[in-house]
C-alpha atoms as a PDB file:
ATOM      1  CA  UNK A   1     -15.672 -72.974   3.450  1.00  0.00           C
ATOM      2  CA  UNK A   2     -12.466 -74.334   3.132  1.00  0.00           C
ATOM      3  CA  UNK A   3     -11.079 -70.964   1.171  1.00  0.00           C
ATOM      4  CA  UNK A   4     -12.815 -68.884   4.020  1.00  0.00           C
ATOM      5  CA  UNK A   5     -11.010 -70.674   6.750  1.00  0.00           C
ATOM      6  CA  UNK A   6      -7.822 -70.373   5.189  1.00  0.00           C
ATOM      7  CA  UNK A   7      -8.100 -66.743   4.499  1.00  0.00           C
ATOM      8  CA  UNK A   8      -8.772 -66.357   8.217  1.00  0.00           C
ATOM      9  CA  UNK A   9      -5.826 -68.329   9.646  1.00  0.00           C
ATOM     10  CA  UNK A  10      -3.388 -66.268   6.733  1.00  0.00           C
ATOM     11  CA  UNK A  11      -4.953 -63.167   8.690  1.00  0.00           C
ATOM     12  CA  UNK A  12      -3.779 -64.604  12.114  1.00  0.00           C
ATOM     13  CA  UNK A  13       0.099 -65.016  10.466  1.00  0.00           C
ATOM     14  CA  UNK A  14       2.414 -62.148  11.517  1.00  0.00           C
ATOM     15  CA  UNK A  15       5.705 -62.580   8.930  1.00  0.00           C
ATOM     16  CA  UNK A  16       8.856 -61.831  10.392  1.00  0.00           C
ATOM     17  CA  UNK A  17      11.043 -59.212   8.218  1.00  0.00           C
ATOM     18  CA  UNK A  18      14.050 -60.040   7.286  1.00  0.00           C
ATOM     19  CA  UNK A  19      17.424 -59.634   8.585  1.00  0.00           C
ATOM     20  CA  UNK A  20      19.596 -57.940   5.729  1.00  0.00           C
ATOM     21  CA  UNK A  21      22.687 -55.899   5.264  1.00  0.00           C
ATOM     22  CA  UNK A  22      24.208 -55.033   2.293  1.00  0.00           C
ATOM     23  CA  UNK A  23      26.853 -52.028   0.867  1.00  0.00           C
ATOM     24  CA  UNK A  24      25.986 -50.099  -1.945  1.00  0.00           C
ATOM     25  CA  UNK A  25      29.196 -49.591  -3.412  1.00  0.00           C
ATOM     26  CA  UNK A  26      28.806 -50.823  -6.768  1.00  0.00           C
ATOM     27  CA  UNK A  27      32.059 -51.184  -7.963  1.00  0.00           C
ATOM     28  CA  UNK A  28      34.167 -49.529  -5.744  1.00  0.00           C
ATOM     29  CA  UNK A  29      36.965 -51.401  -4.132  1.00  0.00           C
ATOM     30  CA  UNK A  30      39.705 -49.399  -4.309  1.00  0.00           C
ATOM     31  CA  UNK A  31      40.181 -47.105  -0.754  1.00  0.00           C
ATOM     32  CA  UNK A  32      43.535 -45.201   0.338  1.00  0.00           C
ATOM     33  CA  UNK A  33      45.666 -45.338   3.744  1.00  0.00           C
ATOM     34  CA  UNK A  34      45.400 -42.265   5.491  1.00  0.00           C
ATOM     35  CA  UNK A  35      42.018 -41.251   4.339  1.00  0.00           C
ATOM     36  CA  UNK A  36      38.836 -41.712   5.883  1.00  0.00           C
ATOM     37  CA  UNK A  37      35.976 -43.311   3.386  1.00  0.00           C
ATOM     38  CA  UNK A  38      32.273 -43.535   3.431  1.00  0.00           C
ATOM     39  CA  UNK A  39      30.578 -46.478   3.788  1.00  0.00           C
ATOM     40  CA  UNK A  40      26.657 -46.494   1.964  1.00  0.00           C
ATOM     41  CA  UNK A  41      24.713 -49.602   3.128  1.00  0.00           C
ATOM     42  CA  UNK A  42      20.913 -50.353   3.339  1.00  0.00           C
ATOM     43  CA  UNK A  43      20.011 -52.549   6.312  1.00  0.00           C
ATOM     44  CA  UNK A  44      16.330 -53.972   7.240  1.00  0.00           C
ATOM     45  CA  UNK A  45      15.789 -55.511  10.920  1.00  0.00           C
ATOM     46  CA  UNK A  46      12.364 -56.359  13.001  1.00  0.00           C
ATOM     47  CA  UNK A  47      14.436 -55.793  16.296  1.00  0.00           C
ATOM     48  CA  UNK A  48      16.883 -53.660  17.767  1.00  0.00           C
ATOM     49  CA  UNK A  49      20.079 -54.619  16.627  1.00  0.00           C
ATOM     50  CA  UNK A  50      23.897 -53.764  16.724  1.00  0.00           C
ATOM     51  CA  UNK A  51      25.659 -53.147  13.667  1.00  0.00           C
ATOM     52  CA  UNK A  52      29.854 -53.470  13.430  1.00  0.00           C
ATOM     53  CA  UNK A  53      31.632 -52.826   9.896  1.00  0.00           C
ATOM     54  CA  UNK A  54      35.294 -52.992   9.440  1.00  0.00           C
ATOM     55  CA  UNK A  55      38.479 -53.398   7.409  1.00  0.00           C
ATOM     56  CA  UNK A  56      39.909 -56.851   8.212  1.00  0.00           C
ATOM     57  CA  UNK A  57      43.106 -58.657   7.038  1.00  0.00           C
ATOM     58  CA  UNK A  58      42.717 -62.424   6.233  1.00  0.00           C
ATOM     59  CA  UNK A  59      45.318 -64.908   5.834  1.00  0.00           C
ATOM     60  CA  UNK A  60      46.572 -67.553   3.015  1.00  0.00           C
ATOM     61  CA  UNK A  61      44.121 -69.971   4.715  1.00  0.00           C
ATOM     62  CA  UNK A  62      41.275 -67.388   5.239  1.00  0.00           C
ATOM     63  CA  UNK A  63      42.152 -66.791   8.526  1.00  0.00           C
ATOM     64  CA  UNK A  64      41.004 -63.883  10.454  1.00  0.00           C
ATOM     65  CA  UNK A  65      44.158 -61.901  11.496  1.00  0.00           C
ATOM     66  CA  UNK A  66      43.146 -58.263  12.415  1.00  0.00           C
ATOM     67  CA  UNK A  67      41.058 -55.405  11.561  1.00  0.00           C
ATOM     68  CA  UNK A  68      42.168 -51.904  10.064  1.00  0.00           C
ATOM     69  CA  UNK A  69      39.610 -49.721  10.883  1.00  0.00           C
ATOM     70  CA  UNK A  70      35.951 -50.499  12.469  1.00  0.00           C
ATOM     71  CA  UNK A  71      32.984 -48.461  13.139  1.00  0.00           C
ATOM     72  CA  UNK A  72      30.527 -49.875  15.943  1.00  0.00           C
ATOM     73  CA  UNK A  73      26.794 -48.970  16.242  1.00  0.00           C
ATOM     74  CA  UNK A  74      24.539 -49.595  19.277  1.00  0.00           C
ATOM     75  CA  UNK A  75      21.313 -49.835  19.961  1.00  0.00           C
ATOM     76  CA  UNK A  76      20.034 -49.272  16.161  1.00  0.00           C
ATOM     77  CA  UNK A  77      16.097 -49.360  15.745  1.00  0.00           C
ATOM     78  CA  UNK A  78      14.131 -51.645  13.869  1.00  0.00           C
ATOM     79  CA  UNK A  79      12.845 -50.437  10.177  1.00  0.00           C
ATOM     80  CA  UNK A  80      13.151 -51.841   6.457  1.00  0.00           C
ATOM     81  CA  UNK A  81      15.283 -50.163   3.764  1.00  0.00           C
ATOM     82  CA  UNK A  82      16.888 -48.069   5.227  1.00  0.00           C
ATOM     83  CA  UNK A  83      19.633 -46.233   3.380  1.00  0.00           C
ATOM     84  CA  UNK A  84      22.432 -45.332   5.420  1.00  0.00           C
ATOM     85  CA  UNK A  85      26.100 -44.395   5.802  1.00  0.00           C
ATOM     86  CA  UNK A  86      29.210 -44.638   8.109  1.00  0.00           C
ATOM     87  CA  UNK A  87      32.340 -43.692   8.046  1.00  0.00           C
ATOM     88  CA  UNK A  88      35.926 -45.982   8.516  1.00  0.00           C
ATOM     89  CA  UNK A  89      39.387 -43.940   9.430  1.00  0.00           C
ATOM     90  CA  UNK A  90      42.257 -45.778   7.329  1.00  0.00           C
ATOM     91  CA  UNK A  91      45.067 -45.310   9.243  1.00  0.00           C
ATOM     92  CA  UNK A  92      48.347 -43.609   7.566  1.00  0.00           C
ATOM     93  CA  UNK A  93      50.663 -46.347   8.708  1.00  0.00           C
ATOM     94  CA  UNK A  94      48.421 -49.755   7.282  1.00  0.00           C
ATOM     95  CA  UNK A  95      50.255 -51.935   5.381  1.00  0.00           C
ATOM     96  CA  UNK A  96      48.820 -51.438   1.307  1.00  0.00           C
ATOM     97  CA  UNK A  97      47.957 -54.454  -0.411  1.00  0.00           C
ATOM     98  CA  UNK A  98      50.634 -54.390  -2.439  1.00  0.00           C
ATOM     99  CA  UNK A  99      53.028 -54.852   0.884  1.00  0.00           C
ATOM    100  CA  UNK A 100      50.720 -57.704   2.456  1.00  0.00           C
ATOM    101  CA  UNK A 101      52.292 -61.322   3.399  1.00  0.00           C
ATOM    102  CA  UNK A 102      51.947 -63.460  -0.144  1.00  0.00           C
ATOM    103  CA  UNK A 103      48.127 -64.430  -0.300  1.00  0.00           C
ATOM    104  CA  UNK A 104      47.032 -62.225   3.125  1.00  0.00           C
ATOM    105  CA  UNK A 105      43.818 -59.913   1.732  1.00  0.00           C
ATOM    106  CA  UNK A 106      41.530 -57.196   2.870  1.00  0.00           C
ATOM    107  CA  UNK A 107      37.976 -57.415   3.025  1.00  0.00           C
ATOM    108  CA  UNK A 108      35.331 -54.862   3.987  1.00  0.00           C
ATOM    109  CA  UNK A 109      32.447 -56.784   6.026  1.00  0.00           C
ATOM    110  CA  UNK A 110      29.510 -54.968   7.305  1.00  0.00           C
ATOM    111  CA  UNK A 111      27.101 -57.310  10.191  1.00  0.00           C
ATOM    112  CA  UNK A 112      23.645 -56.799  11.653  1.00  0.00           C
ATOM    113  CA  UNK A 113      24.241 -59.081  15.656  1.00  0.00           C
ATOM    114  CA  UNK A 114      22.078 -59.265  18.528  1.00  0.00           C
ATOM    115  CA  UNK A 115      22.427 -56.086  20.620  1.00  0.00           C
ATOM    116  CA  UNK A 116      22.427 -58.498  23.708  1.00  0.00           C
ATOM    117  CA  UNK A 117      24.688 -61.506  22.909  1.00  0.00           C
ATOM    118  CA  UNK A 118      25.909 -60.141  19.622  1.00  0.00           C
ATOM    119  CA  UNK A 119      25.078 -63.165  17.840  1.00  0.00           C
ATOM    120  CA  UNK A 120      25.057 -62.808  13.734  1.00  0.00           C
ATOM    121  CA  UNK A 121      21.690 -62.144  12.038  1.00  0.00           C
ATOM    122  CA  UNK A 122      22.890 -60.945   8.389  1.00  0.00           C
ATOM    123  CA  UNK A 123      25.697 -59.826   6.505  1.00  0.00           C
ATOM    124  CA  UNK A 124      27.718 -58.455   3.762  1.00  0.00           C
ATOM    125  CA  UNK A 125      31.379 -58.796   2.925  1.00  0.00           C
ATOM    126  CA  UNK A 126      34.013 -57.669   0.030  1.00  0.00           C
ATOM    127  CA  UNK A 127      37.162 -57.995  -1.385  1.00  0.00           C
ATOM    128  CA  UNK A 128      39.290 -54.570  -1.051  1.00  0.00           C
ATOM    129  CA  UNK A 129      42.426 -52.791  -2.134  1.00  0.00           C
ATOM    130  CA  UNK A 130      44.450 -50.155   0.243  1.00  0.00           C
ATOM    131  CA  UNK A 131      46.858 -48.091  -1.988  1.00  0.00           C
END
């Protein structure tokens, strides 16, 4: 009885699915100023979402200081593994690593955030080079 009612109640249970984001890279880290460079991710989501990805610079103390290049995406539909791409515009006159402020880096951050309020649901980040 008690493996009946259990199997019942599990059949009531809807799991969410969750909230991921992630490049698919592999080892690539290495991008040039003036190009343009594709971006593969996967993403999965249960509700409409809003998707930003950019180049930021971060300081000595891992402050946030600007971004290089982002690409924005509204109003993207719930589904689960979903292989993608995008596409970020390095502009000719960013500063290359080499040139940065002593300690200042680049990272490449892809987010899944609430289409309404924007609030962070997943994410992905990684350390880059601009040559």
């Amino acid at each position: 009885m008690k493996k009946l009612l259990f199997i019942i109640i599990l059949g009531f249970i809807n799991p969410t699915n969750a909230q991921s984001i992630a490049f698919n890279l592999g080892n690539v880290t290495d991008f040039q100023v003036g190009k343009t460079v594709t971006i593969p991710y996967t993403y999965s989501m249960d509700q409409e979402a809003y998707i930003y990805c950019a180049i930021n610079e971060y300081d000595a103390s891992n402050n946030w200081t600007r971004y290089v290049a982002i690409q924005e995406i509204s109003n993207v539909k719930p589904n689960n593994d979903v292989e993608t791409k995008l596409y970020l515009k390095i502009p000719k006159n960013t500063v290359k690593s080499s040139d940065l402020k002593p300690k200042h880096r680049y990272v490449l951050q892809i987010e899944i955030k609430n289409q309404s309020d924007f609030t962070w649901r997943a994410g992905d980040s990684k350390p880059i080079s601009l040559n």
